[in-house]
N, C-alpha and C. Protein backbone atom coordinates (compact mmCIF):
# COMPACT_ATOMS: atom_id res chain seq x y z
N UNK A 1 -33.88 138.52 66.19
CA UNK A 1 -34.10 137.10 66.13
C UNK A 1 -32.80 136.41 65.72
N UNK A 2 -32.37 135.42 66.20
CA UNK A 2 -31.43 134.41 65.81
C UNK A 2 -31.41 133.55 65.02
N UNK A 3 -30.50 133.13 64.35
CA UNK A 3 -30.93 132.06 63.17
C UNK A 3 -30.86 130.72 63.79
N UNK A 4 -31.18 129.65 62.79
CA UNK A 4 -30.78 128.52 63.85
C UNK A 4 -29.48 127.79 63.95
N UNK A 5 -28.04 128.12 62.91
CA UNK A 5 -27.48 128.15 63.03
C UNK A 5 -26.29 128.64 64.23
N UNK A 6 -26.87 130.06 64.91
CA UNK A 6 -26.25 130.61 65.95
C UNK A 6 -27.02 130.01 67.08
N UNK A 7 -28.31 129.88 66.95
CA UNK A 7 -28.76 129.04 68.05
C UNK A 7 -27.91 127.47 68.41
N UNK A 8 -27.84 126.84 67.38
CA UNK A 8 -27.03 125.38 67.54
C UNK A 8 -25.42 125.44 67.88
N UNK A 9 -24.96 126.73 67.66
CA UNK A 9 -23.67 126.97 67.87
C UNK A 9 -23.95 126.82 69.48
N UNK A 10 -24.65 128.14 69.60
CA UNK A 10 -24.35 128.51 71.50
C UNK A 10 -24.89 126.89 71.99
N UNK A 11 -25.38 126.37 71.76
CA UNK A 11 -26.04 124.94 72.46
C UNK A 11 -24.78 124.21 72.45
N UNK A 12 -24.20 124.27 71.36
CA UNK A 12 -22.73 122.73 71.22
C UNK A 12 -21.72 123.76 72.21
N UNK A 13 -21.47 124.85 72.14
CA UNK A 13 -20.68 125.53 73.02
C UNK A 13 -20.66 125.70 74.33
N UNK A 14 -22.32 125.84 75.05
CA UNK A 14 -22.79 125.25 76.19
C UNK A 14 -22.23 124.09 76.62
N UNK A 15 -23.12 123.09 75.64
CA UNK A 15 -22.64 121.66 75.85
C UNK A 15 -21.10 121.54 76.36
N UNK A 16 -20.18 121.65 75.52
CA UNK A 16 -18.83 121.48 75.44
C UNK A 16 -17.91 122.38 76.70
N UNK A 17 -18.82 123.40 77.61
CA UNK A 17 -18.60 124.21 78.05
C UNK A 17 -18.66 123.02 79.74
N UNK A 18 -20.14 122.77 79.67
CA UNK A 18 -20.51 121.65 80.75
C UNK A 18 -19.79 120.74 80.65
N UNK A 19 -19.46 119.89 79.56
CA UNK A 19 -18.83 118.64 79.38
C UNK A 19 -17.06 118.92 80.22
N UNK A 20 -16.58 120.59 79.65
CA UNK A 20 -15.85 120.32 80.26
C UNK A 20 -15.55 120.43 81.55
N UNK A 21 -16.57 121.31 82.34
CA UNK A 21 -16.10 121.30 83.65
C UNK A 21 -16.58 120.28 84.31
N UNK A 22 -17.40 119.49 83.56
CA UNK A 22 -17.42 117.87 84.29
C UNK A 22 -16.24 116.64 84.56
N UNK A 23 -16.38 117.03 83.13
CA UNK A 23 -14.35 116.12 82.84
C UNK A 23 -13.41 116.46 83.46
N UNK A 24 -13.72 118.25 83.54
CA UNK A 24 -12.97 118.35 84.65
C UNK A 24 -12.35 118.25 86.21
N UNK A 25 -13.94 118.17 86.36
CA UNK A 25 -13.78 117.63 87.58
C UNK A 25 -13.45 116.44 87.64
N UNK A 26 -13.14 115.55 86.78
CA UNK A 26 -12.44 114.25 86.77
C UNK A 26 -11.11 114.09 86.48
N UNK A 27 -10.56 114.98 86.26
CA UNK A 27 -9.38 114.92 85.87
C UNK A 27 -7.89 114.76 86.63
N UNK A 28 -7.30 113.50 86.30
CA UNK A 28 -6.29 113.14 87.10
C UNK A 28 -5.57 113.92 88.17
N UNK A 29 -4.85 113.26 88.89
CA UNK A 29 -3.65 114.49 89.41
C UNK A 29 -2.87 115.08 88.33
N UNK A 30 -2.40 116.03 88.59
CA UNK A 30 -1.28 116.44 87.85
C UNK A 30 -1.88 116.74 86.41
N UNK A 31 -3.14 116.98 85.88
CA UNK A 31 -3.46 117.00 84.51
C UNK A 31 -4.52 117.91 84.51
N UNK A 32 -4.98 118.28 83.63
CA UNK A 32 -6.01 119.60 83.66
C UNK A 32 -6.71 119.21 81.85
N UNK A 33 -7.60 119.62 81.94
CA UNK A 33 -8.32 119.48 80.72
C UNK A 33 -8.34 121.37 79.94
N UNK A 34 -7.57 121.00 78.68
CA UNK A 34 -7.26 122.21 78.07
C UNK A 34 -8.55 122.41 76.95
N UNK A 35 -9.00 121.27 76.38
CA UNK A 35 -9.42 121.55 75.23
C UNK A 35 -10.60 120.30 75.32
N UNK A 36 -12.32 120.31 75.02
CA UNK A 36 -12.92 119.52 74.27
C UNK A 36 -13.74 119.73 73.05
N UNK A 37 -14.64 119.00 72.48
CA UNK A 37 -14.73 118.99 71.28
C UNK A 37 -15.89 117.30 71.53
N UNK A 38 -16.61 117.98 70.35
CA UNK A 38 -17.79 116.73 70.45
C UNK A 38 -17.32 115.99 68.94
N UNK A 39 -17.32 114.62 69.33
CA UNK A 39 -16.82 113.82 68.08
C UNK A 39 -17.97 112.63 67.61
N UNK A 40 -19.28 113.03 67.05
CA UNK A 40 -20.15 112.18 66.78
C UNK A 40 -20.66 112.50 67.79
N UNK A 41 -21.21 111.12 68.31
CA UNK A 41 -22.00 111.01 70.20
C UNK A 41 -20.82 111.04 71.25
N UNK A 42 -19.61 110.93 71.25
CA UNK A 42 -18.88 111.06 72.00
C UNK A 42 -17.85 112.52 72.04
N UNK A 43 -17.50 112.43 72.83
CA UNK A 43 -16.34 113.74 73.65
C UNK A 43 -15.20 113.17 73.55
N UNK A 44 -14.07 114.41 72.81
CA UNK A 44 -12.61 114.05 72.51
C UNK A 44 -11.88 115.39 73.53
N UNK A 45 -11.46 114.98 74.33
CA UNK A 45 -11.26 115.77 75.84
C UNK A 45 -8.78 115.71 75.36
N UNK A 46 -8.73 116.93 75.24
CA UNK A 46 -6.97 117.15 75.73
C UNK A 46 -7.21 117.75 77.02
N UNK A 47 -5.80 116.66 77.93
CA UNK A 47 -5.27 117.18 78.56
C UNK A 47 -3.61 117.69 78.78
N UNK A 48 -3.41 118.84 79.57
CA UNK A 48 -2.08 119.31 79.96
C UNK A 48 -1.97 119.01 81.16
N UNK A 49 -0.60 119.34 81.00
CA UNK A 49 -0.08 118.85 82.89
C UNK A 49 -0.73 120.42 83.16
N UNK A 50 -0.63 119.87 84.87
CA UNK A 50 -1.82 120.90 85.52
C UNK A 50 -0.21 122.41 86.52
N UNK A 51 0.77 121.50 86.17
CA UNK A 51 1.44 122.53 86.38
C UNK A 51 2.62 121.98 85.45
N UNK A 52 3.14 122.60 84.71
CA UNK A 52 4.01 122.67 83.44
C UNK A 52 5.17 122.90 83.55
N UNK A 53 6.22 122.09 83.28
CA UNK A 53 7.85 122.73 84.20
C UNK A 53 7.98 123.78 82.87
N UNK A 54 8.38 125.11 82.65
CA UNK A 54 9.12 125.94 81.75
C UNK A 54 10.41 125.04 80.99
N UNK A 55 10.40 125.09 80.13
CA UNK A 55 10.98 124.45 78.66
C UNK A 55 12.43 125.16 79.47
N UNK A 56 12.76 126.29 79.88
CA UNK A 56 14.34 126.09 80.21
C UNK A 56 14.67 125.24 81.08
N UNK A 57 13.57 125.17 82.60
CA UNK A 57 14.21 124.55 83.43
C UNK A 57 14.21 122.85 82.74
N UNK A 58 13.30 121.89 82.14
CA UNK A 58 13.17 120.94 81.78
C UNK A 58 14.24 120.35 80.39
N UNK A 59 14.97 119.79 80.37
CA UNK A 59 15.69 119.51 79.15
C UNK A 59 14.73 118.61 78.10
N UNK A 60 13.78 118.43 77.00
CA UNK A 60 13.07 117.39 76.94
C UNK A 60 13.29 117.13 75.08
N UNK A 61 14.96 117.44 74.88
CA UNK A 61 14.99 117.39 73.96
C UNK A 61 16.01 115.59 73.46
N UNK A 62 16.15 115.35 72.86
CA UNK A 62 16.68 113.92 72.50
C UNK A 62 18.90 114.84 72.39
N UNK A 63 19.08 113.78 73.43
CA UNK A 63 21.12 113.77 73.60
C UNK A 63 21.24 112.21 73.09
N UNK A 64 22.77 112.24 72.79
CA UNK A 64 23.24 111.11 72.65
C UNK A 64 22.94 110.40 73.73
N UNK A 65 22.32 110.09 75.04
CA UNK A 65 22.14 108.96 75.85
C UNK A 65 21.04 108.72 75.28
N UNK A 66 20.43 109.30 74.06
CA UNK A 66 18.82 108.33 73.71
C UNK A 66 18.98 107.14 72.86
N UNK A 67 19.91 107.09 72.92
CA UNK A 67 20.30 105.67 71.97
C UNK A 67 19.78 105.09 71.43
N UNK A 68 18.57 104.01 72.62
CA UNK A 68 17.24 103.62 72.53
C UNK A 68 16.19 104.15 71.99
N UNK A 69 16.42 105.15 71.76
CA UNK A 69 15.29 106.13 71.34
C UNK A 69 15.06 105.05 69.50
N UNK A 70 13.40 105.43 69.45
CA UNK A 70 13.26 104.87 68.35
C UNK A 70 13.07 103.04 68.27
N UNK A 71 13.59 102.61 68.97
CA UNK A 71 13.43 101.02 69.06
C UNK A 71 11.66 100.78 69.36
N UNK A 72 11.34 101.12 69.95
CA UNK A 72 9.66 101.31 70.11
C UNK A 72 9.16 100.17 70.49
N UNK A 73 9.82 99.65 72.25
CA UNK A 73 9.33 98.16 72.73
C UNK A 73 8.28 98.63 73.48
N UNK A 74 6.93 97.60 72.87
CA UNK A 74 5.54 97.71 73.55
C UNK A 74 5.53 95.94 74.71
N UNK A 75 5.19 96.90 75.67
CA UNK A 75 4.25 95.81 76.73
C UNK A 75 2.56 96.21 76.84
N UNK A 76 2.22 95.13 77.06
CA UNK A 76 0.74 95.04 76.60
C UNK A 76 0.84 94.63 78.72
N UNK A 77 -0.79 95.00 79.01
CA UNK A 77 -1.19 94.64 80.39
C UNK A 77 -2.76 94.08 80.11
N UNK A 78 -3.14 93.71 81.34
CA UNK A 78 -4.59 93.95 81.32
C UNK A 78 -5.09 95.08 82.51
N UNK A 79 -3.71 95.75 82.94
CA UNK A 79 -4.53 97.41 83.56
C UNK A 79 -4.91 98.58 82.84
N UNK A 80 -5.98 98.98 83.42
CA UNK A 80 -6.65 100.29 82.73
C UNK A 80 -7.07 99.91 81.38
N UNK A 81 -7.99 98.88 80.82
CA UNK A 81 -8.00 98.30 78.91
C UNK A 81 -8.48 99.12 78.43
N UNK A 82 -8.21 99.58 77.48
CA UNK A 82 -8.98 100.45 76.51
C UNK A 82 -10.35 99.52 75.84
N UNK A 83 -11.22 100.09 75.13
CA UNK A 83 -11.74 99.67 74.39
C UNK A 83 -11.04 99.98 72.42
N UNK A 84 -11.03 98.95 72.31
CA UNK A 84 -10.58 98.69 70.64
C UNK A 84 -11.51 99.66 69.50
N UNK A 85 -12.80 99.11 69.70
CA UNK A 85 -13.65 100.48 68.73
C UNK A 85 -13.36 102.07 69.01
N UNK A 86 -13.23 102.43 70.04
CA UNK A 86 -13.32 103.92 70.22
C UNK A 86 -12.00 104.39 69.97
N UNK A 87 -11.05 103.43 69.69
CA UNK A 87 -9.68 103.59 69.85
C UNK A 87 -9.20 104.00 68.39
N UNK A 88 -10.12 103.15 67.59
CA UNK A 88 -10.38 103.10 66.20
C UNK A 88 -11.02 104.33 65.79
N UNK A 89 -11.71 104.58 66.66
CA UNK A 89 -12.47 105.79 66.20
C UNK A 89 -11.55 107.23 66.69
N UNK A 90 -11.15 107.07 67.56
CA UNK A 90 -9.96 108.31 67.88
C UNK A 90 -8.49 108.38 67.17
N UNK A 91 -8.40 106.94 66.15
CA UNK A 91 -7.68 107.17 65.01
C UNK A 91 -7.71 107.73 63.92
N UNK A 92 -9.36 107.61 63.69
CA UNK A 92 -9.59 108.44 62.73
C UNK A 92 -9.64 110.09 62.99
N UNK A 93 -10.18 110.26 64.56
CA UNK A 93 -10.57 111.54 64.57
C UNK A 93 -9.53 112.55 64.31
N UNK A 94 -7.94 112.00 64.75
CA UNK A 94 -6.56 112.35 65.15
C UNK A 94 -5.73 112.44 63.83
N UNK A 95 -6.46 111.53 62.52
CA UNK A 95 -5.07 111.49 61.30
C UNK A 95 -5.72 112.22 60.32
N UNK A 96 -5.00 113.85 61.15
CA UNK A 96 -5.51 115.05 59.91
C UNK A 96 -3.94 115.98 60.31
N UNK A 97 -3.68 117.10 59.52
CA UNK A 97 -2.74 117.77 60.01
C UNK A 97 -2.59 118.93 60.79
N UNK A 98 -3.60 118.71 61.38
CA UNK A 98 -3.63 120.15 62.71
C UNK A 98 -2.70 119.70 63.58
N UNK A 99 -2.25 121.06 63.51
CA UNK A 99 -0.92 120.98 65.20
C UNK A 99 -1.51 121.26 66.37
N UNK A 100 -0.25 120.76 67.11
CA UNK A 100 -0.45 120.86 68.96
C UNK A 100 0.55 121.34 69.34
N UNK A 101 0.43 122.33 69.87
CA UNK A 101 1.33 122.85 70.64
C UNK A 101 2.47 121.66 71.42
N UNK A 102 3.27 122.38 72.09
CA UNK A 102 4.44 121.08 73.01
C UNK A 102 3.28 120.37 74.58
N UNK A 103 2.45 121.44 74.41
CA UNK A 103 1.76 121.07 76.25
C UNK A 103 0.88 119.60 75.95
N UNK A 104 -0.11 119.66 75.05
CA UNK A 104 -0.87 118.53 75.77
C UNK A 104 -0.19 117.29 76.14
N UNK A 105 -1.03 116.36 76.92
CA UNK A 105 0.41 115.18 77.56
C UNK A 105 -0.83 114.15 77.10
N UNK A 106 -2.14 114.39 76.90
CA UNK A 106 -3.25 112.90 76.66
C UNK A 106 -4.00 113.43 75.73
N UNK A 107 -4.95 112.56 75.12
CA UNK A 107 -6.22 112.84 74.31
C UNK A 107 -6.97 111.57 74.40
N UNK A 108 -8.10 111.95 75.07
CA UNK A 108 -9.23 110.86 75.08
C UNK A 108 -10.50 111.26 74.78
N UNK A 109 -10.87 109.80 73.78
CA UNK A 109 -12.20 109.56 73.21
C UNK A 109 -13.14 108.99 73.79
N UNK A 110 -14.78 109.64 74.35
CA UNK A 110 -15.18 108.67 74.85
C UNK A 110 -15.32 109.15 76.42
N UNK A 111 -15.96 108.06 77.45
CA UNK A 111 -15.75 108.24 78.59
C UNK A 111 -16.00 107.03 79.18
N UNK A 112 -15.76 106.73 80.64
CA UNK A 112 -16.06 105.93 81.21
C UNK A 112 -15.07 104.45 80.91
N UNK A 113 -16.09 103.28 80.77
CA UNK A 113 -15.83 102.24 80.53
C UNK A 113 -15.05 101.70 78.86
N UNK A 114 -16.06 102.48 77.87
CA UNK A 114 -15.44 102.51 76.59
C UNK A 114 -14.70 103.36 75.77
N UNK A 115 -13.97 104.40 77.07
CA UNK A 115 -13.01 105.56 76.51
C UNK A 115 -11.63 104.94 76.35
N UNK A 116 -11.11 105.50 75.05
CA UNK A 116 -10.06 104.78 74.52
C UNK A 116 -8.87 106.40 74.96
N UNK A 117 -8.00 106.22 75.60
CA UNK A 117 -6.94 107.56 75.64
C UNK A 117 -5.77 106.91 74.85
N UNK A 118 -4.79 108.42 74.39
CA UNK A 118 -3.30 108.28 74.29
C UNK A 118 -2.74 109.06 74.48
N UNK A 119 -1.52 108.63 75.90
CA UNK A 119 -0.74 109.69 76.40
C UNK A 119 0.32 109.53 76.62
N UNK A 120 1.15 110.54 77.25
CA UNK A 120 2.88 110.50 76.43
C UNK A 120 3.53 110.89 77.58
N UNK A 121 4.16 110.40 77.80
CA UNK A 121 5.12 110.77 79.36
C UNK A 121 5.37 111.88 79.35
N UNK A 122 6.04 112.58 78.73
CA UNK A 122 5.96 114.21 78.64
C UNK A 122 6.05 115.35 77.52
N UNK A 123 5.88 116.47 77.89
CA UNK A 123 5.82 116.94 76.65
C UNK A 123 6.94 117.17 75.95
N UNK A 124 6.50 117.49 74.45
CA UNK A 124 7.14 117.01 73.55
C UNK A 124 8.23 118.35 73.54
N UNK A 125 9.61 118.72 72.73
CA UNK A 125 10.28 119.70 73.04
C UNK A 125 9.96 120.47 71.58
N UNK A 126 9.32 120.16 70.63
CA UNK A 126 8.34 120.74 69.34
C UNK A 126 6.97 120.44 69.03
N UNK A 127 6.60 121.30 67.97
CA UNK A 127 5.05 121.06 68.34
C UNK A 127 4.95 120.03 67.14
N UNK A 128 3.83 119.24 67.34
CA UNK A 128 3.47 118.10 66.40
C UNK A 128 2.10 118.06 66.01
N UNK A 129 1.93 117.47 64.69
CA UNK A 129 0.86 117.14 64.22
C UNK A 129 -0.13 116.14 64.64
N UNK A 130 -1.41 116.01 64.97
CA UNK A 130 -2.04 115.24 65.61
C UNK A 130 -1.90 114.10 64.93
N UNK A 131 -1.70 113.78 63.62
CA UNK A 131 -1.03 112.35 63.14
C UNK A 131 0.22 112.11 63.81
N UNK A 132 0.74 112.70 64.10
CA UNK A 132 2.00 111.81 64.84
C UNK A 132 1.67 111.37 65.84
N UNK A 133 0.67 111.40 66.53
CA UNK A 133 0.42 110.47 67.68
C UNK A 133 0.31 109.32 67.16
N UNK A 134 -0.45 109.10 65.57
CA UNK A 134 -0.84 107.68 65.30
C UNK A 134 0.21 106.13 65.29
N UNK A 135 1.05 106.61 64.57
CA UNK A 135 2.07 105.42 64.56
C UNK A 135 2.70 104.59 65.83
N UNK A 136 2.59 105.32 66.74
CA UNK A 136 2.98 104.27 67.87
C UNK A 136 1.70 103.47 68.68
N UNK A 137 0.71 104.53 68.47
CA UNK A 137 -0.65 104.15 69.20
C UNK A 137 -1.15 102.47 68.25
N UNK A 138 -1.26 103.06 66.73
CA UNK A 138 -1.58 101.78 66.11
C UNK A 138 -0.90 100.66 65.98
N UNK A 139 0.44 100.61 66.50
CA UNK A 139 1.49 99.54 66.65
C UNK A 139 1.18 98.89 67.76
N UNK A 140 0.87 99.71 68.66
CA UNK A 140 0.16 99.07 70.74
C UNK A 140 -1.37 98.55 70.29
N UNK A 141 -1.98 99.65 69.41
CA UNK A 141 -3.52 98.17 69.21
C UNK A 141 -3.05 97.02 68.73
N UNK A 142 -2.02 97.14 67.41
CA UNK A 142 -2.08 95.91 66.82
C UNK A 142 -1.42 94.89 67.67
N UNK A 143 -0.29 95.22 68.20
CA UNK A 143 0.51 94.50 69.12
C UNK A 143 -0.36 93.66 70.31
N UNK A 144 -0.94 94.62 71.15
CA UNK A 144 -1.89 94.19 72.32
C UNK A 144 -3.38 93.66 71.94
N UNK A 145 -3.52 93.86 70.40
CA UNK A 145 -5.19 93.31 70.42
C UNK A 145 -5.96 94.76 70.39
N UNK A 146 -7.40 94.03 70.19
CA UNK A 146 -8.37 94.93 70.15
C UNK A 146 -9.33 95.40 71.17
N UNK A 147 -8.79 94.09 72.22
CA UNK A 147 -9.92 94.09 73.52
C UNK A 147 -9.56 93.97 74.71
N UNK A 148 -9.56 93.96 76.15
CA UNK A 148 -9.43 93.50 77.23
C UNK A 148 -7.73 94.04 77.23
N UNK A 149 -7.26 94.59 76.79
CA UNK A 149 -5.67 94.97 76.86
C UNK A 149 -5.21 96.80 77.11
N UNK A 150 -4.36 96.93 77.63
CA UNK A 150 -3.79 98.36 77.40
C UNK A 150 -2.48 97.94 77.12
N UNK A 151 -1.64 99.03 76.18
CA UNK A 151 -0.12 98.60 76.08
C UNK A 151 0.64 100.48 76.16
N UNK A 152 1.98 99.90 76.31
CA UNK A 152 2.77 101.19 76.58
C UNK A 152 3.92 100.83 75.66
N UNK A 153 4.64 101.91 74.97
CA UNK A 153 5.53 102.01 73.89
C UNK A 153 6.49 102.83 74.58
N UNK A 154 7.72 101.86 74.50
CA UNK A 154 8.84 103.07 75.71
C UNK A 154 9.90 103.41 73.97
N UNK A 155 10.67 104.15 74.21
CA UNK A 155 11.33 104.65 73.23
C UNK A 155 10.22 105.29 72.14
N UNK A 156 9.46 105.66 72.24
CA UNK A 156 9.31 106.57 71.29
C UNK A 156 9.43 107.93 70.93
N UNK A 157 10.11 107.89 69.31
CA UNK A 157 10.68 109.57 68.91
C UNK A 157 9.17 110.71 68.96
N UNK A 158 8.74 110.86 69.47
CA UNK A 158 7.90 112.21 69.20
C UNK A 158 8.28 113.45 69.45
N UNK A 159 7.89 114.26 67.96
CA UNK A 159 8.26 115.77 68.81
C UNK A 159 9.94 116.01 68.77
N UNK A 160 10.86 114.90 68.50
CA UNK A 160 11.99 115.10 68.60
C UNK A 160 12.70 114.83 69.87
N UNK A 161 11.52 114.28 70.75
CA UNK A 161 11.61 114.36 72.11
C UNK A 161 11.57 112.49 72.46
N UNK A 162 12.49 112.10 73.20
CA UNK A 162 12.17 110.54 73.61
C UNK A 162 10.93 110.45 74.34
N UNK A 163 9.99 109.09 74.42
CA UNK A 163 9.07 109.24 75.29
C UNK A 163 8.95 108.05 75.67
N UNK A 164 7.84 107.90 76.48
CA UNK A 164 6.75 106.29 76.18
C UNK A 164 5.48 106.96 75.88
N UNK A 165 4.21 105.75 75.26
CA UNK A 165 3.36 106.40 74.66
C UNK A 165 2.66 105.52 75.23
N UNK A 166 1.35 105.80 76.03
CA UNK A 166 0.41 104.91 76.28
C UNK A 166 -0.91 104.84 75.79
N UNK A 167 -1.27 103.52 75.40
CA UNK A 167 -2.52 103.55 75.30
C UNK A 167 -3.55 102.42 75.60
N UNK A 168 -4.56 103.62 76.54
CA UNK A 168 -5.36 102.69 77.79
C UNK A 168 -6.58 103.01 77.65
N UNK A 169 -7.28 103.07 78.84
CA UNK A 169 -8.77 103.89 78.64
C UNK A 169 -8.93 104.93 80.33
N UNK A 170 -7.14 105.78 80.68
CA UNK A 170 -7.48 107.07 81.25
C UNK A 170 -6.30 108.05 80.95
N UNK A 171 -6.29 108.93 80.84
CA UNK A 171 -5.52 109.99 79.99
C UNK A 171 -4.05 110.20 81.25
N UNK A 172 -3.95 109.43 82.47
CA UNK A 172 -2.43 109.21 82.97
C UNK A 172 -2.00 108.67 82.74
N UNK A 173 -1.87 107.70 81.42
CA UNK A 173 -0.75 106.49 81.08
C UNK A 173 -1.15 105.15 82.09
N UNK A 174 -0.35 104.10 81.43
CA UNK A 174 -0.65 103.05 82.00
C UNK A 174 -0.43 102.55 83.45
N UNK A 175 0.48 102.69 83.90
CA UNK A 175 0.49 102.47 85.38
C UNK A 175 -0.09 103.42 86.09
């Protein structure tokens, strides 16, 4: 007999199992869903690029031409808007100190209409703490608002790596 503990395991593991090859099947060009995870009533879905250049051939570390690097200019749109609550809520889910490897490139909360993502032009050339996504993401809510907006952050240091950082409501960045 099973307890109901191992019973509720295999069910959320199921679940999370379906969820992802659903998501998956949604999943951008170029992106692949590595990792989900149930967050309350909603799904917190990473993705990786779906084919990964090797860290030798790719340089993706910060040279003196990053100059810019660090200045952290946000444009706000009204393509792809996030929703503001879930965005809020994938701030919280994100400011703890578990690491990520260099691969994932998005993380989105949510689905559909009120899924809030944040994703990063590429990967990072060290691995980072899932709080370091926060500081540029919460600078683009505050900057762009809470509603009807998506914004993108070009110069940002993550990872040691220059980037832009978007945040919208689909895990390819803003345009």
């Amino acid at each position: 007999m099973y307890s109901k503990a191992t019973i509720a395991s295999l069910v959320l593991y199921l679940l999370a199992r379906g969820q992802a090859a659903a998501i998956g099947d949604r999943a951008p060009d170029g992106l692949q869903v590595i990792h989900v995870d149930q967050v309350g009533n909603d799904t917190l879905t990473w993705f990786g690029s779906a084919n990964p250049v090797p860290r030798a051939v790719e340089d993706r570390g910060l040279s003196p031409l990053d100059v810019g690097c660090g200045t952290n200019d946000i444009k706000c749109s009204t393509d792809h808007i996030y929703y503001g609550p879930t965005c809020q809520t994938l701030f919280s889910t994100l400011d703890n100190n578990n690491w990520l490897s260099s691969s994932p490139r998005a993380v989105c909360l949510g689905q559909g209409d009120s899924q809030c993502c944040i994703s990063w032009s590429r990967e990072t050339s060290s691995s980072i703490q899932q709080k370091n996504l926060l500081p540029s993401a919460k600078r683009t809510l505050a900057g762009c608002g809470l509603y009807n907006r998506s914004g993108q952050e070009w110069n940002v240091n993550l990872g040691s790596t220059c980037l832009s950082q978007c945040l919208s409501n689909r895990p390819n960045g803003c345009k």
